[in-house]
C-alpha atoms as a PDB file:
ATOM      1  CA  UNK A   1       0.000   0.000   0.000  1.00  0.00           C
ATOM      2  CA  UNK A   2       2.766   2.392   0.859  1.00  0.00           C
ATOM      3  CA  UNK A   3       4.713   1.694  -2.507  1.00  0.00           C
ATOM      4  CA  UNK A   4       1.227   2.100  -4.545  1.00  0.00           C
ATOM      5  CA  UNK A   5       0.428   5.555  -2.550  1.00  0.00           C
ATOM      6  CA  UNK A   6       3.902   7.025  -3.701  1.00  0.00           C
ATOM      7  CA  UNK A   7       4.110   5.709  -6.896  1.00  0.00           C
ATOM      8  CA  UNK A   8       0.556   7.696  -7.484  1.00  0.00           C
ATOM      9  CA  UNK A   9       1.851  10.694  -5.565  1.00  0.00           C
ATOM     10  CA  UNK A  10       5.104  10.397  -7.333  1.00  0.00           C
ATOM     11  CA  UNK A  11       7.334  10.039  -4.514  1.00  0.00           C
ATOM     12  CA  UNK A  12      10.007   8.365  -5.730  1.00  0.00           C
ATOM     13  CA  UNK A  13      12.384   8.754  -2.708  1.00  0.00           C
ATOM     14  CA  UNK A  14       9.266   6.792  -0.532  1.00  0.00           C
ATOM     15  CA  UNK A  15       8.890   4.607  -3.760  1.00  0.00           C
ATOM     16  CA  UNK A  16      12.518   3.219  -3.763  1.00  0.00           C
ATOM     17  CA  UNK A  17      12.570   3.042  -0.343  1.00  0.00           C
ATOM     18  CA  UNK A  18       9.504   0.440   0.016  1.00  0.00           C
ATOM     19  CA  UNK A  19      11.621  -1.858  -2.045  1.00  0.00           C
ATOM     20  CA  UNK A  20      15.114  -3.957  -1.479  1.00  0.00           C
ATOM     21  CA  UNK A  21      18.771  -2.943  -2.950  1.00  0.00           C
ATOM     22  CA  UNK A  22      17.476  -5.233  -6.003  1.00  0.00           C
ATOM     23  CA  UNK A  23      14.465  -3.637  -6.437  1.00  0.00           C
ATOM     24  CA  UNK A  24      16.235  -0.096  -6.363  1.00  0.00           C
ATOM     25  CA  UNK A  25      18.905  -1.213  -8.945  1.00  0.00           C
ATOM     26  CA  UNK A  26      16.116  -2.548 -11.024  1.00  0.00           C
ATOM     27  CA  UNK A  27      14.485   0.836 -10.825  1.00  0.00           C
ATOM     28  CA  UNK A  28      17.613   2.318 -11.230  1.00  0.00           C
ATOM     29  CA  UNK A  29      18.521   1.042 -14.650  1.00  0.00           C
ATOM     30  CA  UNK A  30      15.424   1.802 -15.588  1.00  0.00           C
ATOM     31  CA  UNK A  31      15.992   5.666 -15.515  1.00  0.00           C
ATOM     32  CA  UNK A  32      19.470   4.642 -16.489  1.00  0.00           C
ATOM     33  CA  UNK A  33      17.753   3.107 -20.166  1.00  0.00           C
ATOM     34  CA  UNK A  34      15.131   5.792 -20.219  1.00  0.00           C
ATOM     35  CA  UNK A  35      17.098   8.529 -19.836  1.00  0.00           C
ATOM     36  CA  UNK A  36      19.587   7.091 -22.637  1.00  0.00           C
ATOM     37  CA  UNK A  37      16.468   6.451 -25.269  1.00  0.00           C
ATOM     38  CA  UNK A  38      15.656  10.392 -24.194  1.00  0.00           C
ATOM     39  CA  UNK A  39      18.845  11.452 -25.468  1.00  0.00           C
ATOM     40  CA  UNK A  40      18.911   9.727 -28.639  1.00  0.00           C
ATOM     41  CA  UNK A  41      15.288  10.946 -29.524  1.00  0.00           C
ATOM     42  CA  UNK A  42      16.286  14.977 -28.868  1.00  0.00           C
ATOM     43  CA  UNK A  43      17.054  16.074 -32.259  1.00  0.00           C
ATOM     44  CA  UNK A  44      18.067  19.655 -31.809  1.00  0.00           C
ATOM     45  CA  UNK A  45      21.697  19.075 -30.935  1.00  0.00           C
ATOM     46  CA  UNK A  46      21.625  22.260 -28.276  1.00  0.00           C
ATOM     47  CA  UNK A  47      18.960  21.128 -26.508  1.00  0.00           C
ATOM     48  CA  UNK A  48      20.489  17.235 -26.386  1.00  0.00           C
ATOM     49  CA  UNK A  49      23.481  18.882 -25.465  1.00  0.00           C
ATOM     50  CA  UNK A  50      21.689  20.703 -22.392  1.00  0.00           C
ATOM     51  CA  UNK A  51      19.881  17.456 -21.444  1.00  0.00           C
ATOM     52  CA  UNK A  52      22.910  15.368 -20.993  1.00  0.00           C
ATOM     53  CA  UNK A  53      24.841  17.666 -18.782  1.00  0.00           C
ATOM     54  CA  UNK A  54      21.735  17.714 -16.412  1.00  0.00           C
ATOM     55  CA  UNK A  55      21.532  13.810 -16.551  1.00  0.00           C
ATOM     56  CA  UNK A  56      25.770  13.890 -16.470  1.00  0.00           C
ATOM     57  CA  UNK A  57      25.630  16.325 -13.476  1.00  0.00           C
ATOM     58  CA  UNK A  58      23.106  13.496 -11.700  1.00  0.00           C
ATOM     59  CA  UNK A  59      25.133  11.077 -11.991  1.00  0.00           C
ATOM     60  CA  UNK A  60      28.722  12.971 -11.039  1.00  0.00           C
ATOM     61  CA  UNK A  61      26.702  14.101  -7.883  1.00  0.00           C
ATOM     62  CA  UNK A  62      26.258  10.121  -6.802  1.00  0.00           C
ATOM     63  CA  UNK A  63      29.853   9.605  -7.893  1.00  0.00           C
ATOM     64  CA  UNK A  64      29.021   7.445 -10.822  1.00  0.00           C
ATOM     65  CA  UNK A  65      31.121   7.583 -14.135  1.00  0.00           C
ATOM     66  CA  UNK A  66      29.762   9.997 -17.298  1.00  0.00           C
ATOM     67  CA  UNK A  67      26.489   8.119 -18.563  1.00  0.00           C
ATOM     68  CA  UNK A  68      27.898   8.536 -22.221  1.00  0.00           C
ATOM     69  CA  UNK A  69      31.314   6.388 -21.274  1.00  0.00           C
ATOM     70  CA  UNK A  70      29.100   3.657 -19.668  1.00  0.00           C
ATOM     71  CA  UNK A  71      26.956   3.142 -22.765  1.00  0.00           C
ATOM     72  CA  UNK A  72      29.379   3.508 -25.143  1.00  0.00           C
ATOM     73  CA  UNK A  73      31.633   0.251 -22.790  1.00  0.00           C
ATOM     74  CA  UNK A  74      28.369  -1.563 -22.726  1.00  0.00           C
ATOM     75  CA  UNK A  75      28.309  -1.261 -26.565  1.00  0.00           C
ATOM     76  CA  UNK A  76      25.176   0.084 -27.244  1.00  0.00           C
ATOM     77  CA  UNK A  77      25.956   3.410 -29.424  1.00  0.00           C
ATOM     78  CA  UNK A  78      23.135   2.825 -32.362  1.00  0.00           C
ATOM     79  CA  UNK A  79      21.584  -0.128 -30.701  1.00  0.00           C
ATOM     80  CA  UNK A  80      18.572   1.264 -28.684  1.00  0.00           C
ATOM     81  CA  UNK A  81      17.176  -1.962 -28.092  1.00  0.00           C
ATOM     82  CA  UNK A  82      17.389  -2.706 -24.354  1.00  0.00           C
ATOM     83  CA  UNK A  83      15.026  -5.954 -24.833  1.00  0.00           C
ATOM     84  CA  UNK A  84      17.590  -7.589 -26.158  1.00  0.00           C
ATOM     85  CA  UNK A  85      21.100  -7.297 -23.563  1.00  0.00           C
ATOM     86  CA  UNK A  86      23.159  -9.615 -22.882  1.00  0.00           C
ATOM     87  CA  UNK A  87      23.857 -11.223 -19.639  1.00  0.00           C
ATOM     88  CA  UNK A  88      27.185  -9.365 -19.876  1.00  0.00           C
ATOM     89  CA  UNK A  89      25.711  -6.243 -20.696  1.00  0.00           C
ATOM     90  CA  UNK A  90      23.130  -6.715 -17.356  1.00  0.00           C
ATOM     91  CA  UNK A  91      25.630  -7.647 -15.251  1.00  0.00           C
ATOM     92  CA  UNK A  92      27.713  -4.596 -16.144  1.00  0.00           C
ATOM     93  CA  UNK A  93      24.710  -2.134 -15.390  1.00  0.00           C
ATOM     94  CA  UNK A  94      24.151  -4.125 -12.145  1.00  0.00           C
ATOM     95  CA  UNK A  95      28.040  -3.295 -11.023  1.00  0.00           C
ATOM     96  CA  UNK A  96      27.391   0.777 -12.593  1.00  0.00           C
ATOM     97  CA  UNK A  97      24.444   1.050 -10.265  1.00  0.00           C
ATOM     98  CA  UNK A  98      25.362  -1.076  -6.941  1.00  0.00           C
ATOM     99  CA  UNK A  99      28.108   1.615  -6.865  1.00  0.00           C
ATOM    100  CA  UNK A 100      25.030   4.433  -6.187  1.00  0.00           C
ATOM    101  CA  UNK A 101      25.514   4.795  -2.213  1.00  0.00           C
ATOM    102  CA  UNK A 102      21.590   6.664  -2.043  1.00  0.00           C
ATOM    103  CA  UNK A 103      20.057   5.309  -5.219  1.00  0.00           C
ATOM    104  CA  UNK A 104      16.093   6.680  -3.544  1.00  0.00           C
ATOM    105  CA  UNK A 105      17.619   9.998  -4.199  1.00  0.00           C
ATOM    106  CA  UNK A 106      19.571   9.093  -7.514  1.00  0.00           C
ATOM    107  CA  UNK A 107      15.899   7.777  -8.363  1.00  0.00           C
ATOM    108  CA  UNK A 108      14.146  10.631  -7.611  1.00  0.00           C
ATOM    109  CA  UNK A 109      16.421  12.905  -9.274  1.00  0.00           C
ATOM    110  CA  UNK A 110      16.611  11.511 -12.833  1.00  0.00           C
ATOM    111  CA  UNK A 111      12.446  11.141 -12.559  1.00  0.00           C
ATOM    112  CA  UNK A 112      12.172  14.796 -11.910  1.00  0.00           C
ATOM    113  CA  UNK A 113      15.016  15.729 -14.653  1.00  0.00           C
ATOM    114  CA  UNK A 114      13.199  13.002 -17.347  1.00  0.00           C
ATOM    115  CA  UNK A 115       9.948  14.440 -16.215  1.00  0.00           C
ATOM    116  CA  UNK A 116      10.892  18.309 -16.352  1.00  0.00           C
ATOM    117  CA  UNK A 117       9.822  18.593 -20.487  1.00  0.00           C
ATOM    118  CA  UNK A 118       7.067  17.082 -20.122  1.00  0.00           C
ATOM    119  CA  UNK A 119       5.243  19.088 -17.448  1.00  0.00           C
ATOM    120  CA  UNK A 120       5.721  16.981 -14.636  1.00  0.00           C
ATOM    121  CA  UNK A 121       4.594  13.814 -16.450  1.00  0.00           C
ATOM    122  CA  UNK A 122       5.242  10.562 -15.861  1.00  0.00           C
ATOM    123  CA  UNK A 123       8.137   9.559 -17.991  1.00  0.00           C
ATOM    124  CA  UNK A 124       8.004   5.891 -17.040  1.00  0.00           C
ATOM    125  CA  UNK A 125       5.293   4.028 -15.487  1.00  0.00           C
ATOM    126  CA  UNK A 126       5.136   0.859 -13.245  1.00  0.00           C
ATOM    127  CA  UNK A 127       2.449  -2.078 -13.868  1.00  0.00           C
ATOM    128  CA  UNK A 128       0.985  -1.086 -10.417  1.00  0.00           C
ATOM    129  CA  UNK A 129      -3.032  -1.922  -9.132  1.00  0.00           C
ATOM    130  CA  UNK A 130      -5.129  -1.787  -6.551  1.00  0.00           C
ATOM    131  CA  UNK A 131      -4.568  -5.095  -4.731  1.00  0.00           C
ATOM    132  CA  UNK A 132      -4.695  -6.855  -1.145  1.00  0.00           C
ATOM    133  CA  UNK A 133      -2.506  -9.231   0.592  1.00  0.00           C
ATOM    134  CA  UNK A 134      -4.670 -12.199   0.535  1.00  0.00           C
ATOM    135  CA  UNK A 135      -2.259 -14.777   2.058  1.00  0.00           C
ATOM    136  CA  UNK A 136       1.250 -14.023   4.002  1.00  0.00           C
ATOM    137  CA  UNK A 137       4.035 -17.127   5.288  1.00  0.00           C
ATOM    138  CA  UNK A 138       6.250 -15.779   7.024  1.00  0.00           C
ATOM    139  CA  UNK A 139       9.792 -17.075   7.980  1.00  0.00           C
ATOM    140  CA  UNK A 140      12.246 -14.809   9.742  1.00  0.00           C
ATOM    141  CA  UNK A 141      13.362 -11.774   8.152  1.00  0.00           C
ATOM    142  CA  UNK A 142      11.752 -12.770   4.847  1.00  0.00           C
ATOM    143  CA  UNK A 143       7.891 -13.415   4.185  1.00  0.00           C
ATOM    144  CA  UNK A 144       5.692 -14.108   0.641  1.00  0.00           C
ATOM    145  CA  UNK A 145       2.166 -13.414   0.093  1.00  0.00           C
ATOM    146  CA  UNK A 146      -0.188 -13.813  -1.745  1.00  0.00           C
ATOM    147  CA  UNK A 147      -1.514 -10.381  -3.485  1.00  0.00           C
ATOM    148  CA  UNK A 148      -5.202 -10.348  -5.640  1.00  0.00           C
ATOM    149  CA  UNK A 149      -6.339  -7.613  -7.661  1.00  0.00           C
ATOM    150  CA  UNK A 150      -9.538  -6.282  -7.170  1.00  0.00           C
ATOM    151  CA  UNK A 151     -10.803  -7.746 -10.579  1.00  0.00           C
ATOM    152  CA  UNK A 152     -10.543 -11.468 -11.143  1.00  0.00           C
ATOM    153  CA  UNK A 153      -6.785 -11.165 -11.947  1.00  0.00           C
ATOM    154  CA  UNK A 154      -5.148 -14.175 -10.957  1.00  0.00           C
ATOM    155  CA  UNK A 155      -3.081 -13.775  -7.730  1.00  0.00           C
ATOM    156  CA  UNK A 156       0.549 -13.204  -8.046  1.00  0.00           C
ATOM    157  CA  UNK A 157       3.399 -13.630  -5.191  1.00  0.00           C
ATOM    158  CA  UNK A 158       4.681 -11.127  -3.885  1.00  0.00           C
ATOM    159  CA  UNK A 159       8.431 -11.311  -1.377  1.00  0.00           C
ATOM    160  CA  UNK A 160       9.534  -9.296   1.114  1.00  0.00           C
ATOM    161  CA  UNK A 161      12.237  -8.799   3.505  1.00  0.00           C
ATOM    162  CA  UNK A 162      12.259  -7.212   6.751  1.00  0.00           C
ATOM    163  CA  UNK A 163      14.837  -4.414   7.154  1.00  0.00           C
ATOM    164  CA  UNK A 164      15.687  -2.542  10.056  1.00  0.00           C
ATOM    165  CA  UNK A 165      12.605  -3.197  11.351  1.00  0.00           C
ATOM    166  CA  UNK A 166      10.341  -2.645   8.189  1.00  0.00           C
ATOM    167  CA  UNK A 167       8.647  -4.666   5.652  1.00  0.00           C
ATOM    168  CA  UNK A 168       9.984  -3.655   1.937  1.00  0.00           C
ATOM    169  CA  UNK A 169       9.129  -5.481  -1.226  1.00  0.00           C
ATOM    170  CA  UNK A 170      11.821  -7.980  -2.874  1.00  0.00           C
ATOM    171  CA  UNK A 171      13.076  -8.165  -6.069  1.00  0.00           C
ATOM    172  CA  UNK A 172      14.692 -11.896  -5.431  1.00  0.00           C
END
């Protein structure tokens, strides 16, 4: 409920924060890809210019190496298609980001800089619904559950870990 309330209010900071260091990373390179496509769509060379140095700036501020050298060691100058990585290719955007000490913030920042020409719109969006926690095991530190939609969806399970005292979502 608390990830769903500030993915609608488009808290990102509370977002990331409901979920485990995988589930950041994952969100992470998501930005990461997004903010790469948004680059290579900008045709007025001033304005791409001006983009990448905000998105460059972002990622000098969490200590992470120029956006443009990563893609171009991961290979993918004129090949857009992110469907299609190798496991190489993952694994190397897996180290870039694990190296983000506060990726909430990181998170939060390249959503409002994606979102900024586009009027505060969402630039990506999450499969998210309405749905209750119909049936919880848990074992420790970690728990699953069972979460239904309010339509006839069929149920999907759900993981969690308990962190310093709090329930987040897992991405194992």
């Amino acid at each position: 409920a608390a990830a769903k309330r500030a993915y609608d209010k488009q808290d990102w900071i509370t977002f990331a924060r409901c979920h485990d260091d995988d589930g950041q990373t994952t969100h992470a390179a998501l930005v990461v890809m997004v903010a790469f496509l948004k680059l290579s769509l900008i045709a007025d060379e001033d304005e791409q210019k001006e983009k990448l140095a905000a998105i460059e700036a972002i990622c000098k501020q969490h200590e992470m190496k120029p956006l443009l050298t990563f893609i171009g060691q991961l290979g993918m100058f004129g090949k857009v298609d992110f469907n299609n990585l190798t496991k190489e290719q993952r694994d190397k955007i897996v180290k870039y980001l694990r190296a983000v000490k506060n990726k909430p913030a990181f998170i939060a920042e390249m959503h409002a800089e994606l979102e900024k020409d586009s009027g505060g719109a969402r630039t990506i969006t999450l499969p998210l619904i309405e749905a209750r926690l119909v049936r919880i095991d848990v074992d420790g530190d970690q728990a699953q559950a069972l979460m239904q939609g309010k339509s006839d969806d069929e149920a999907t399970n759900v993981q969690f870990r308990k962190i310093d005292g709090r329930w987040i979502i897992s991405a194992k």
